[in-house]
Protein backbone atom coordinates (compact mmCIF):
# COMPACT_ATOMS: atom_id res chain seq x y z
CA UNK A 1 22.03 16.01 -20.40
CA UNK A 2 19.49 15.59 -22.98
CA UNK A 3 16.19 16.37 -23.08
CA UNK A 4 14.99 12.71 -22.81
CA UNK A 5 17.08 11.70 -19.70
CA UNK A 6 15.65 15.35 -18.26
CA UNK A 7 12.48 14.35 -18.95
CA UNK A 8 12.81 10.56 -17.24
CA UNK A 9 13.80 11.83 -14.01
CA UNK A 10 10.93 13.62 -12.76
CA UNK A 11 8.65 10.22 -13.19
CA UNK A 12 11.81 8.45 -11.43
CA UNK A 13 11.52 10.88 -8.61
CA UNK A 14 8.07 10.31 -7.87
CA UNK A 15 7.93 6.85 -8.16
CA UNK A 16 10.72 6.85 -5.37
CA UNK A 17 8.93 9.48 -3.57
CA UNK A 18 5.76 7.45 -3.59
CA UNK A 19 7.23 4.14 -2.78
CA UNK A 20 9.42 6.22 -0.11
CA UNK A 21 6.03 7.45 1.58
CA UNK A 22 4.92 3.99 1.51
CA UNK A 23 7.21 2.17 2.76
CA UNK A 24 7.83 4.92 5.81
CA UNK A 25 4.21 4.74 6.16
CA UNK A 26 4.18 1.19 6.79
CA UNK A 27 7.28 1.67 9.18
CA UNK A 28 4.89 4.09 11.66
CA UNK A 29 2.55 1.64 11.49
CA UNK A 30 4.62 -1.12 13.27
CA UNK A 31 7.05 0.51 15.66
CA UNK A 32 5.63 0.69 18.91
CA UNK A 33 7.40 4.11 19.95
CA UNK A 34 7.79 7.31 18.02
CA UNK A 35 11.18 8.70 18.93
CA UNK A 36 13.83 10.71 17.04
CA UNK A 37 15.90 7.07 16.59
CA UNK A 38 13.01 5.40 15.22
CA UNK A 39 12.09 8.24 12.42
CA UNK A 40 15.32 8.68 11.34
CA UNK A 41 16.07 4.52 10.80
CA UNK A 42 12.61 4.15 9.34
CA UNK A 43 13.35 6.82 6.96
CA UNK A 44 17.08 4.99 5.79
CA UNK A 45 15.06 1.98 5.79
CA UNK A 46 12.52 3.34 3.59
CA UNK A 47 15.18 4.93 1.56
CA UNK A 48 16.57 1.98 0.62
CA UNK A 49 13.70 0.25 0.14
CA UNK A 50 12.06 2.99 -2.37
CA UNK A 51 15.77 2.26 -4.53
CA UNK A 52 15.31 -1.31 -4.27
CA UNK A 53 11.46 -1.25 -5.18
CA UNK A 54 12.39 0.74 -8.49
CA UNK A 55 15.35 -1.12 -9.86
CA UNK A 56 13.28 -4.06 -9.32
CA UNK A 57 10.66 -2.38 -11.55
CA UNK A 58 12.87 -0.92 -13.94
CA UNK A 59 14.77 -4.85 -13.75
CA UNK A 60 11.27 -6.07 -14.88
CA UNK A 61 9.58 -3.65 -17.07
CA UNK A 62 12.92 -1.94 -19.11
CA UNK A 63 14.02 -4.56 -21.57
């Protein structure tokens, strides 16, 4: 790797931790009950999501 892709990933892994934390945030908020089910699908969920969010950035913004 070169210094410039090294140097792109740590902003790429906060922007999907941040939009992770979000979007598993938002996924407390409206489940009713907190079991060990629940936390683990809302954190796929969010998973997903986070990737989704960021290529859709990246989509928009990197031309």
């Amino acid at each position: 790797m070169n210094r410039r892709t090294n140097s792109a990933a740590l902003p790429a892994a906060a922007e999907l931790a941040l939009w992770w934390t979000a979007l598993a945030g938002l996924w407390l908020v409206f489940i009713s009950t907190v079991d060990p089910l629940e936390l683990a699908v809302g954190a796929g969920a969010a998973a997903v999501g986070a990737l989704a969010a960021r290529a859709a950035r990246r989509a928009v913004t990197d031309r």
